[in-house]
C-alpha atoms as a PDB file:
ATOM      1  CA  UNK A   1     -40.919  38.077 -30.915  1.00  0.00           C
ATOM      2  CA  UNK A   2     -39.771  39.821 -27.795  1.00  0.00           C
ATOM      3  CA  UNK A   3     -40.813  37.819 -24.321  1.00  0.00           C
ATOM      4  CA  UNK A   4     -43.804  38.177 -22.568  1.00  0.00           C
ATOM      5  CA  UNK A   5     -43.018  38.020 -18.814  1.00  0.00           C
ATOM      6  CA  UNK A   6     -46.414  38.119 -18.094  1.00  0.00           C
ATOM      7  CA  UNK A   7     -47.248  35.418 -19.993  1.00  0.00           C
ATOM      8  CA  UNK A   8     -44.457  33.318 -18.114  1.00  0.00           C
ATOM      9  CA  UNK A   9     -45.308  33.803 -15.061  1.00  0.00           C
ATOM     10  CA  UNK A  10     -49.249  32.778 -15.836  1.00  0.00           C
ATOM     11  CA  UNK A  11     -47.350  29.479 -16.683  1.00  0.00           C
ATOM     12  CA  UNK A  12     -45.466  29.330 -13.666  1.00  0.00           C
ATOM     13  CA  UNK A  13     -46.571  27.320 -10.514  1.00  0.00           C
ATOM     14  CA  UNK A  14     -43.317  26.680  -8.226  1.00  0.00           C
ATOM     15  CA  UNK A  15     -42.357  28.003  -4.853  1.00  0.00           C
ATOM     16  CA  UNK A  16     -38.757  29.366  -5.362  1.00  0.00           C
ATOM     17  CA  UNK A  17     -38.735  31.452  -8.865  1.00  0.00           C
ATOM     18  CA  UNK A  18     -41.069  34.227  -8.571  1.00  0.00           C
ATOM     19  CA  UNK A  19     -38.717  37.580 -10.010  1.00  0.00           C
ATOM     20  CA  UNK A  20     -38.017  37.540 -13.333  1.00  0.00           C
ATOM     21  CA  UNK A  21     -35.659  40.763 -14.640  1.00  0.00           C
ATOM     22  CA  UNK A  22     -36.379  41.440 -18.016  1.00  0.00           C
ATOM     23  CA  UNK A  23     -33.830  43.336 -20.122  1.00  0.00           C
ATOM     24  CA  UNK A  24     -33.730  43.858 -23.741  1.00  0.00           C
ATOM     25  CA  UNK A  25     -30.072  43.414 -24.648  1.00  0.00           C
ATOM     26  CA  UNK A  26     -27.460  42.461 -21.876  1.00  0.00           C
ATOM     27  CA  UNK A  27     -23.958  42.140 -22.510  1.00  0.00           C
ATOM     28  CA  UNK A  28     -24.148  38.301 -20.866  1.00  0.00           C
ATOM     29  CA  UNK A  29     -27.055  37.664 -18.189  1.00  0.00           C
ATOM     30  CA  UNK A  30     -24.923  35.853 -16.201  1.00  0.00           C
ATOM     31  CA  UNK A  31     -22.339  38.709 -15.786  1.00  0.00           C
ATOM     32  CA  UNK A  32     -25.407  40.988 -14.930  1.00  0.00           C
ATOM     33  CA  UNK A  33     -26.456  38.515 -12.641  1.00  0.00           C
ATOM     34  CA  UNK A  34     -22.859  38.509 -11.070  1.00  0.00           C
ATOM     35  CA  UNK A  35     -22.769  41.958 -10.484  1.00  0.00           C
ATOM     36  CA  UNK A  36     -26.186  42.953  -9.342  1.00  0.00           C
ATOM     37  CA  UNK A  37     -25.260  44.379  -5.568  1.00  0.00           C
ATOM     38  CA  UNK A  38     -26.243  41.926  -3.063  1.00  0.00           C
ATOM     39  CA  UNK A  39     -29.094  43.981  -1.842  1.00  0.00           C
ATOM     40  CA  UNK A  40     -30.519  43.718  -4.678  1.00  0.00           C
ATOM     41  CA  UNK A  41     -30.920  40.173  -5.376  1.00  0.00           C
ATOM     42  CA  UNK A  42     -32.806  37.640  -3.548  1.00  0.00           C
ATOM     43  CA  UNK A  43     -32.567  33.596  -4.247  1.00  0.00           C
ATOM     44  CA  UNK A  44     -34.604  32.448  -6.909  1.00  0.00           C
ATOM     45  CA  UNK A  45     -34.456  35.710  -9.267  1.00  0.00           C
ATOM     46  CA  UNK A  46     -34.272  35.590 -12.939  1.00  0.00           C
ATOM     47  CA  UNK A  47     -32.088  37.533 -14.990  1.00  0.00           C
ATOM     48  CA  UNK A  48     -33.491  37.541 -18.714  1.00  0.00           C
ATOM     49  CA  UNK A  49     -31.976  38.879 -21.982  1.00  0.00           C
ATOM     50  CA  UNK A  50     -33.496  39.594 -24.873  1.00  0.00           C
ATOM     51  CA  UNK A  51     -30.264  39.108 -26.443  1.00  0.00           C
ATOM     52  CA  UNK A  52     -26.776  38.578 -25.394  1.00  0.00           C
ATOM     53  CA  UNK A  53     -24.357  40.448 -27.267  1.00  0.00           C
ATOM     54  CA  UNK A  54     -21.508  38.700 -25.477  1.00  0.00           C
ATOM     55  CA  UNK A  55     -22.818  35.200 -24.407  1.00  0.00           C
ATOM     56  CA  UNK A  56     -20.731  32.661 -22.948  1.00  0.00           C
ATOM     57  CA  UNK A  57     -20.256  29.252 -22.525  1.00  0.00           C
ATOM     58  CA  UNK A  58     -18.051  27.044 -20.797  1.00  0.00           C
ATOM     59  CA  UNK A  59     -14.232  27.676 -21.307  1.00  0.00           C
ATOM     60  CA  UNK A  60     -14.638  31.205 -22.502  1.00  0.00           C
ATOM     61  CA  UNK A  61     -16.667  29.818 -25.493  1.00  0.00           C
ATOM     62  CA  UNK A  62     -18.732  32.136 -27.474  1.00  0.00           C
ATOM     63  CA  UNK A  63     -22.211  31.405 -27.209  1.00  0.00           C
ATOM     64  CA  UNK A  64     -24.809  32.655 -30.107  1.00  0.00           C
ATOM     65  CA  UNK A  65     -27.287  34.923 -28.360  1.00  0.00           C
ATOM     66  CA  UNK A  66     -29.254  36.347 -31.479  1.00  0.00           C
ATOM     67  CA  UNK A  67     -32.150  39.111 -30.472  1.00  0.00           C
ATOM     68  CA  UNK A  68     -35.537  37.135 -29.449  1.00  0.00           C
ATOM     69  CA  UNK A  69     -34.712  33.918 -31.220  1.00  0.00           C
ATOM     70  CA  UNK A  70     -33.914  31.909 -27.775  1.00  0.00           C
ATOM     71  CA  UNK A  71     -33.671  31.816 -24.246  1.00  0.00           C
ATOM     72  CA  UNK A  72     -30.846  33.734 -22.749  1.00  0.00           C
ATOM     73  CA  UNK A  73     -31.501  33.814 -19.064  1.00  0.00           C
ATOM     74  CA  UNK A  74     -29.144  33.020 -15.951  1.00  0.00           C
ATOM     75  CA  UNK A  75     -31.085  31.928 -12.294  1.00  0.00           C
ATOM     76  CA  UNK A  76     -29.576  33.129  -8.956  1.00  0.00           C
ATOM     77  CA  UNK A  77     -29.643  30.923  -5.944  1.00  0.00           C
ATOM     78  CA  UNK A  78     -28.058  30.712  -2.603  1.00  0.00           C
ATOM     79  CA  UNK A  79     -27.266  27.605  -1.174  1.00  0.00           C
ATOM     80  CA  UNK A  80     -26.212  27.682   2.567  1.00  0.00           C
ATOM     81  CA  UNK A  81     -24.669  24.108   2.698  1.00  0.00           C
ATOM     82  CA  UNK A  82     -22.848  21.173   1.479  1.00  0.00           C
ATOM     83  CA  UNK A  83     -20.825  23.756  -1.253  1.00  0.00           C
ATOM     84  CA  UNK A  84     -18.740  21.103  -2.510  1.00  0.00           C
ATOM     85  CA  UNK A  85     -21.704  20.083  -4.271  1.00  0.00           C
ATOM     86  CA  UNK A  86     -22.655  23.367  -6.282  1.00  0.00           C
ATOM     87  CA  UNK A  87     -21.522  21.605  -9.459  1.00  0.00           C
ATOM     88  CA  UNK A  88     -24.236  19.836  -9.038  1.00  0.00           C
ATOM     89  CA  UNK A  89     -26.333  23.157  -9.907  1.00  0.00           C
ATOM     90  CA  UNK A  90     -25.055  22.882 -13.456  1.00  0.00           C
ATOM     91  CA  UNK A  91     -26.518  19.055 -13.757  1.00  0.00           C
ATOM     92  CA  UNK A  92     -29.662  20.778 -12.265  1.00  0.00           C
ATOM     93  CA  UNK A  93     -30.219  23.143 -14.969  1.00  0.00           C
ATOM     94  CA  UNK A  94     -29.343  20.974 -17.810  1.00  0.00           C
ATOM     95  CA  UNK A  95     -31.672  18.300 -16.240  1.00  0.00           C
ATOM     96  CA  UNK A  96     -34.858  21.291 -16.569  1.00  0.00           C
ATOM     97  CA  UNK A  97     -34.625  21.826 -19.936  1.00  0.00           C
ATOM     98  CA  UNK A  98     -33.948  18.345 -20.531  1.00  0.00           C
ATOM     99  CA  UNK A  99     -37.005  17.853 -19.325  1.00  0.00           C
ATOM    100  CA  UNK A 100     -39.089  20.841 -20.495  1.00  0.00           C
ATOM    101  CA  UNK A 101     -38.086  19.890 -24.397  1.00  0.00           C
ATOM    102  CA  UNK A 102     -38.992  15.901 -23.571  1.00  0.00           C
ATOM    103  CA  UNK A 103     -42.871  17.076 -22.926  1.00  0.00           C
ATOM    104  CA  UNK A 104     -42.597  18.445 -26.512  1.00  0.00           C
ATOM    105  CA  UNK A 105     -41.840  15.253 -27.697  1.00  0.00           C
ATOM    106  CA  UNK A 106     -38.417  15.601 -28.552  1.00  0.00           C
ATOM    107  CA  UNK A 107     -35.764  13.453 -27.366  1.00  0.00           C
ATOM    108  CA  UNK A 108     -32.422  14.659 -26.747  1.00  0.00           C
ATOM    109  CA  UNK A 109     -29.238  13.626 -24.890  1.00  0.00           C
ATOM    110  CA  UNK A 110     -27.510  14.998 -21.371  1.00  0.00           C
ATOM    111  CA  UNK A 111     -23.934  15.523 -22.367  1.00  0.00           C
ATOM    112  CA  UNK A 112     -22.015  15.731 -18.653  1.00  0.00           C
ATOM    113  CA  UNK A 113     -21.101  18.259 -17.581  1.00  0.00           C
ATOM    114  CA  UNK A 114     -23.256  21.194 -19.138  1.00  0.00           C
ATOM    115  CA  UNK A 115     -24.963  20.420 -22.500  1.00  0.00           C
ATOM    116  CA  UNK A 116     -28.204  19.183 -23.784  1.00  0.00           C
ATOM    117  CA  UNK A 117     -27.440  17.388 -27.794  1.00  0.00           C
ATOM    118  CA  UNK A 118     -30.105  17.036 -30.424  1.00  0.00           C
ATOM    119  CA  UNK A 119     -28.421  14.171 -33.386  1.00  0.00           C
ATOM    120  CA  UNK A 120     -25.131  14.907 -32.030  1.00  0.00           C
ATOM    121  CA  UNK A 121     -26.213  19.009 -32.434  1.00  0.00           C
ATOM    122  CA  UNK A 122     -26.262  21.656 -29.228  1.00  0.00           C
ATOM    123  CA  UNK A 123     -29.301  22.498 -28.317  1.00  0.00           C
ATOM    124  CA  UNK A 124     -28.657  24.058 -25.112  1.00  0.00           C
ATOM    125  CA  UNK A 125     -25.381  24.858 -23.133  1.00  0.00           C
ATOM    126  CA  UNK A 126     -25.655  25.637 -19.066  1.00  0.00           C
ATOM    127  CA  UNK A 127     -22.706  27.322 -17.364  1.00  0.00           C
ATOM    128  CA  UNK A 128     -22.915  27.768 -13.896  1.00  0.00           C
ATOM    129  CA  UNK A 129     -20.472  30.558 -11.983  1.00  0.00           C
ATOM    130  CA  UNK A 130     -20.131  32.123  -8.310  1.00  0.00           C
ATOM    131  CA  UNK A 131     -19.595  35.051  -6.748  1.00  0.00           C
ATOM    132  CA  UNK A 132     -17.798  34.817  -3.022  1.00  0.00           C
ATOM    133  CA  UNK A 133     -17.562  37.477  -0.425  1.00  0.00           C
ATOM    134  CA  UNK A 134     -14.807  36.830   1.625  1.00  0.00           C
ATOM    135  CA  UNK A 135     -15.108  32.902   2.668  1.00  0.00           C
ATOM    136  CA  UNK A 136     -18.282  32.613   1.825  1.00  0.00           C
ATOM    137  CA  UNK A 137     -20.420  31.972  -1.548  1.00  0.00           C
ATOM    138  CA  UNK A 138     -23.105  35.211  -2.312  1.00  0.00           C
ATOM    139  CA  UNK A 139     -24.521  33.912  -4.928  1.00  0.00           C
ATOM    140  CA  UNK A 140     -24.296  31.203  -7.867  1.00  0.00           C
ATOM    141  CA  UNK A 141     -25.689  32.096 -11.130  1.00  0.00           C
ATOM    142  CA  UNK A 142     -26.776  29.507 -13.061  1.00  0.00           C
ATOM    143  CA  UNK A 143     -26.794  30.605 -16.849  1.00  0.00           C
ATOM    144  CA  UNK A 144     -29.153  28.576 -19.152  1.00  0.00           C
ATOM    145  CA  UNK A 145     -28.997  29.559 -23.163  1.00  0.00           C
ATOM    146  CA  UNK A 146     -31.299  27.639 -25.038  1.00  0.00           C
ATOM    147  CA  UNK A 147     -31.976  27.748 -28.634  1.00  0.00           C
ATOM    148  CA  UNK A 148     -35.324  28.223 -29.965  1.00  0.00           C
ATOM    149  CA  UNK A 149     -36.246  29.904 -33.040  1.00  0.00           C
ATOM    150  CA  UNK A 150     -33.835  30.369 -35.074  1.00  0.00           C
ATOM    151  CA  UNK A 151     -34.362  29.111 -38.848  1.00  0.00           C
ATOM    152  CA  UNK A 152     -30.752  29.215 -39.351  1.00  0.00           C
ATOM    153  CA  UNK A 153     -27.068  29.433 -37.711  1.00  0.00           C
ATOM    154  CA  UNK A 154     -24.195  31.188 -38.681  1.00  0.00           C
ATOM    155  CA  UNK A 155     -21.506  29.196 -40.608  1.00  0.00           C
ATOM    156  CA  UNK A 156     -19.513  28.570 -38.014  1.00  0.00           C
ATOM    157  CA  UNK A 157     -21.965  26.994 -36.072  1.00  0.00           C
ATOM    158  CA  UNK A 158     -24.564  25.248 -38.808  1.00  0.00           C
ATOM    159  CA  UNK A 159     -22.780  22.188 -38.350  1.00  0.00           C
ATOM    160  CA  UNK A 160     -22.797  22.221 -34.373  1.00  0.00           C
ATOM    161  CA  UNK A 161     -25.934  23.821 -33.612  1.00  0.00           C
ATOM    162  CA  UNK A 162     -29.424  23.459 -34.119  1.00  0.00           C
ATOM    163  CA  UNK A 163     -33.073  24.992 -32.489  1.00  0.00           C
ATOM    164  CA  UNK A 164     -36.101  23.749 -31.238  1.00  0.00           C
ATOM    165  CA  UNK A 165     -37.892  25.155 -34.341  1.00  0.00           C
ATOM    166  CA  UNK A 166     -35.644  23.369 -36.271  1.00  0.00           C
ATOM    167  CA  UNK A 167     -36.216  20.239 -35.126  1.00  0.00           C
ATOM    168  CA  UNK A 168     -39.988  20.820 -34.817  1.00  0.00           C
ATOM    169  CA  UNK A 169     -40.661  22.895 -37.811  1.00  0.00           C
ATOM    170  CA  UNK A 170     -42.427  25.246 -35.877  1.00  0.00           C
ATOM    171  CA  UNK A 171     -42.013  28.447 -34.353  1.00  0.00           C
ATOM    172  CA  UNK A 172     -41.710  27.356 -30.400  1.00  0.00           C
ATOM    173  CA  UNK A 173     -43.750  29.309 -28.085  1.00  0.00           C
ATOM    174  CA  UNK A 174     -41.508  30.950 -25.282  1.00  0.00           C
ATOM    175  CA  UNK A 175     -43.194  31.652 -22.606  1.00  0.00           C
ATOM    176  CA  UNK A 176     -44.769  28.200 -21.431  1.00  0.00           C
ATOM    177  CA  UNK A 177     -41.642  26.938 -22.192  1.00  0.00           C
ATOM    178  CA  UNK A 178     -39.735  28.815 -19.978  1.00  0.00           C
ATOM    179  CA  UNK A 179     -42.070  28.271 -17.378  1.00  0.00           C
ATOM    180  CA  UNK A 180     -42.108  24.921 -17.020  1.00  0.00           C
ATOM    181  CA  UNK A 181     -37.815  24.930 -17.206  1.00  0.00           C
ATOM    182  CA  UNK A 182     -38.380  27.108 -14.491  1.00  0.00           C
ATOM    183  CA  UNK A 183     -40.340  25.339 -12.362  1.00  0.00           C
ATOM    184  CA  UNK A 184     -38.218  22.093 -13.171  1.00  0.00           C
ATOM    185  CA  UNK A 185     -35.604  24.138 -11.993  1.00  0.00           C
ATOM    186  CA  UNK A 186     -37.093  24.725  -8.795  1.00  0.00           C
ATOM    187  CA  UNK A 187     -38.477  20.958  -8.177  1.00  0.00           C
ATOM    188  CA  UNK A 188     -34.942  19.907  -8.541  1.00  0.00           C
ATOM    189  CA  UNK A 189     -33.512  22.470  -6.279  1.00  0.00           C
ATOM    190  CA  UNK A 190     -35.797  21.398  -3.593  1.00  0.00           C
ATOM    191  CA  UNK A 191     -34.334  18.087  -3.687  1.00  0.00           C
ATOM    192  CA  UNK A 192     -30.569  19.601  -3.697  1.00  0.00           C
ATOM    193  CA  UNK A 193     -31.799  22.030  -0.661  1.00  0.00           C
ATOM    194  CA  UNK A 194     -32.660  18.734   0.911  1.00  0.00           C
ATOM    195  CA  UNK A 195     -29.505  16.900   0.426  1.00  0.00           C
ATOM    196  CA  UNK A 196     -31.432  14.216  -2.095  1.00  0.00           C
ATOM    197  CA  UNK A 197     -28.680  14.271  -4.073  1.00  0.00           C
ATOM    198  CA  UNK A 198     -28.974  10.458  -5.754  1.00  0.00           C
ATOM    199  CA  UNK A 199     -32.408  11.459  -6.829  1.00  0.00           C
ATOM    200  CA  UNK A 200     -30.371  14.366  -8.884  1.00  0.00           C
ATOM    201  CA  UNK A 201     -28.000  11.784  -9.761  1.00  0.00           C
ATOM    202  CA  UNK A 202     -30.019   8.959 -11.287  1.00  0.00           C
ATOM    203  CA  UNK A 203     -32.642  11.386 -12.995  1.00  0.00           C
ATOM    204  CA  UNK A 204     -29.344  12.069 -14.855  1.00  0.00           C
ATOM    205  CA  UNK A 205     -27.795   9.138 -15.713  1.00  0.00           C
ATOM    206  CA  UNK A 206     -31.665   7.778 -17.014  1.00  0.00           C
ATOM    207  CA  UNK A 207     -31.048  10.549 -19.853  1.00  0.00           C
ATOM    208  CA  UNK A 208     -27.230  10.079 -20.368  1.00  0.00           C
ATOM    209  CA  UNK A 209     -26.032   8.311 -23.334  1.00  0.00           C
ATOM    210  CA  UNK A 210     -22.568   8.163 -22.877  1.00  0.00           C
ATOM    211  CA  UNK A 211     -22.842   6.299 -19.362  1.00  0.00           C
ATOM    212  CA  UNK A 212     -21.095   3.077 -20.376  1.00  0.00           C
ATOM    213  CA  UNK A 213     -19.236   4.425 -23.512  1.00  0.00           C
ATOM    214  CA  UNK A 214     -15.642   5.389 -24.388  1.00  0.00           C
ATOM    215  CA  UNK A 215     -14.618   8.299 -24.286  1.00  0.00           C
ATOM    216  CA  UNK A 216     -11.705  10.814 -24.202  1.00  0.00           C
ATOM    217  CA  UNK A 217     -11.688  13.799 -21.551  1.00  0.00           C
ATOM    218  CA  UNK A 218      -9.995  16.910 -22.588  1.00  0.00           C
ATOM    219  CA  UNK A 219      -8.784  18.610 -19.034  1.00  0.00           C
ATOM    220  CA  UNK A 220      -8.667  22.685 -18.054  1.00  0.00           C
ATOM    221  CA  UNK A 221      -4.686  21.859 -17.496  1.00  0.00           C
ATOM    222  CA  UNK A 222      -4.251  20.300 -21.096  1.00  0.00           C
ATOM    223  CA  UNK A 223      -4.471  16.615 -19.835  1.00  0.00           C
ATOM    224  CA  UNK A 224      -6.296  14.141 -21.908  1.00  0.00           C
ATOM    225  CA  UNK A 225      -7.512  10.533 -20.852  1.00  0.00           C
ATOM    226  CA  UNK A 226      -9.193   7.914 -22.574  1.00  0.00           C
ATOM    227  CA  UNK A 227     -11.606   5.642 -20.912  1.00  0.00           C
ATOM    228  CA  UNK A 228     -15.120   4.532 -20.185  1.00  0.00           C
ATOM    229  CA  UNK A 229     -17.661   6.406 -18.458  1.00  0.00           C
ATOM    230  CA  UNK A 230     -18.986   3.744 -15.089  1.00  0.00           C
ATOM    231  CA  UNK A 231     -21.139   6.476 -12.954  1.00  0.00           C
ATOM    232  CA  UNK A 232     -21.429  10.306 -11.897  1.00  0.00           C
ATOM    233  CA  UNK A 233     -20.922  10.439  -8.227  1.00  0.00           C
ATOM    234  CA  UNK A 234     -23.267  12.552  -5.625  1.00  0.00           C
ATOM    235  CA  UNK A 235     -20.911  15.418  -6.267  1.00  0.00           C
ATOM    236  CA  UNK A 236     -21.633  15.768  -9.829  1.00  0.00           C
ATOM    237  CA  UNK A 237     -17.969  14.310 -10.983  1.00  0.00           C
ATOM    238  CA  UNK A 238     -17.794  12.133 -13.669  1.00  0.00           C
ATOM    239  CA  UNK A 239     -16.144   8.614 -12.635  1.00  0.00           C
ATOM    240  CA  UNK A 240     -13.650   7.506 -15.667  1.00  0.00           C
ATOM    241  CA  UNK A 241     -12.563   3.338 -15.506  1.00  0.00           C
ATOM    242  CA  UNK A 242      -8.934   3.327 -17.718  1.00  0.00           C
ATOM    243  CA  UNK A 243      -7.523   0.198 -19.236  1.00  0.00           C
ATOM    244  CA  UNK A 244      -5.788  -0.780 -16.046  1.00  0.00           C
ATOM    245  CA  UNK A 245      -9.397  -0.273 -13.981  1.00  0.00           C
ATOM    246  CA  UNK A 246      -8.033   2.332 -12.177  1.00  0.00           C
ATOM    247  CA  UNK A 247     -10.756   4.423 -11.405  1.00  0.00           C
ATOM    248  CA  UNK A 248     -10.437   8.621 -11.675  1.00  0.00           C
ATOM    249  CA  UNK A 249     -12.879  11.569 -10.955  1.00  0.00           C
ATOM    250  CA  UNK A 250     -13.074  15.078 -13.123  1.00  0.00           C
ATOM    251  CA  UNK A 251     -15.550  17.841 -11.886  1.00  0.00           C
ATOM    252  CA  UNK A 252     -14.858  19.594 -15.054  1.00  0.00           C
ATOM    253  CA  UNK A 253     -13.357  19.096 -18.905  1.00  0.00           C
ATOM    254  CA  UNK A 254     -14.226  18.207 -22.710  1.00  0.00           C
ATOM    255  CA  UNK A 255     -15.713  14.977 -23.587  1.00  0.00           C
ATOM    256  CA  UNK A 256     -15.761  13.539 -26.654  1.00  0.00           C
ATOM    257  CA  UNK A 257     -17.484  10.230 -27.196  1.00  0.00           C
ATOM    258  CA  UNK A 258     -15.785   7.377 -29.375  1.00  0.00           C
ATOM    259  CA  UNK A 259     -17.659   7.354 -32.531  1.00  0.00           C
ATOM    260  CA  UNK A 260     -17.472   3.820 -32.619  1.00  0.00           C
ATOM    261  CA  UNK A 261     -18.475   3.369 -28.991  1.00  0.00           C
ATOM    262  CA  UNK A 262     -22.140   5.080 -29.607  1.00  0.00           C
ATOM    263  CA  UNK A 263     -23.962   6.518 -32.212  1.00  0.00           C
ATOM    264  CA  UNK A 264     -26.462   9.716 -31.505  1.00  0.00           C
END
């Protein structure tokens, strides 16, 4: 059933997000949201797609966008300081539907950087990209896709993927659903427009599994490193302890967990 933007916005009660774009069918919402003229934009709009027809994820990953079955949306925001720690924008979008589908009584897991896991199944994916104009930043466009209703995935993704009304065996109302990520969104922007970044931090790590665990990182340069997972630091990087203690930082990369180190 096609989104009612009314009805999300009866649901919403925050002081940041108050445009919401609606659009049937986008190509991505993120590239909309990326080339929207800078008039035209203001911090805190929405961009939302009925459907995607080419979705994205992180590392030019296809991302299933089917026509009113989820939540395709991407939320613009313009931070005026401390850039080094946009990355932290991604944790921040993750960590509102992370929240949003705990009040519904399910219980999922925070895979760093950008994914929310249901049994060891995406959920949700968050990729977060900027637009610069000259030295500065524009805009960043954080780009939440979150599956809902779908009953079923295509084959390549049954195994990988799963929805809300899968897990509940329901069909998931939208609207209030997006309202409350939304406002999420906006609490925990407030505390990254106030430099509270450890706040950010350790709501995090409270819903991250692997913290503690093995794992193998799979870099953007083709580098891979084994190791255990000992913190997140106020930047958003993800602090890796090898065999010899040595202690390394990655802002970005794959992450598998040792399937003998946990167990979703």
């Amino acid at each position: 059933m096609k989104l009612d933007i009314k009805g999300v916005k009866e649901h919403m009660n925050n002081n940041i997000i108050k445009n919401l774009k609606y659009f049937d069918s986008v190509t991505s919402t993120n590239e909309l949201a990326l080339e929207m003229k800078s008039e035209n934009i203001q911090e805190g709009d929405v961009i939302i797609g009925g459907e995607q027809t080419k979705g994205r994820g992180r590392l030019k990953r296809n991302w299933h966008s089917p026509q009113y079955l989820g939540l395709w949306f991407s939320i613009i925001v313009r931070p005026s300081k401390d850039l080094d720690r946009i990355p932290l924008l991604t944790l921040i979008g993750a960590l509102s539907v992370h929240k949003a589908i705990k009040n519904m009584g399910i219980k999922t897991d925070l895979k760093w950087p950008n994914d929310i896991l249901y049994n060891n199944k995406k959920v949700c994916g968050v990729l977060s990209q900027f637009r610069s104009d000259g030295k500065e930043i524009d805009r960043v466009v954080v780009g939440i896709g979150l599956n809902v209703n779908q009953k079923e995935f295509p084959k390549e993704l049954k195994d990988t993927s799963i929805s809300l009304r899968m897990i509940m065996e329901k069909i998931i109302k939208k609207e209030k659903l997006l309202a409350e990520i939304l406002d999420n969104f906006s609490d925990f922007y407030q505390l990254f427009q106030n430099s509270e970044y450890d706040e950010i931090i350790n709501s995090w790590k409270i819903e991250m599994s692997m913290l503690n665990k093995q794992i193998t990182i799979n870099t953007a340069n083709g580098n891979k490193m084994k190791g255990k997972v000992v913190d997140i630091s106020n930047k958003g990087e993800l602090i890796i302890e090898k065999l010899n203690k040595e202690r390394q930082k990655f802002i970005a990369g794959d992450v598998s967990i040792d399937k003998n180190s946990i167990r979703f």
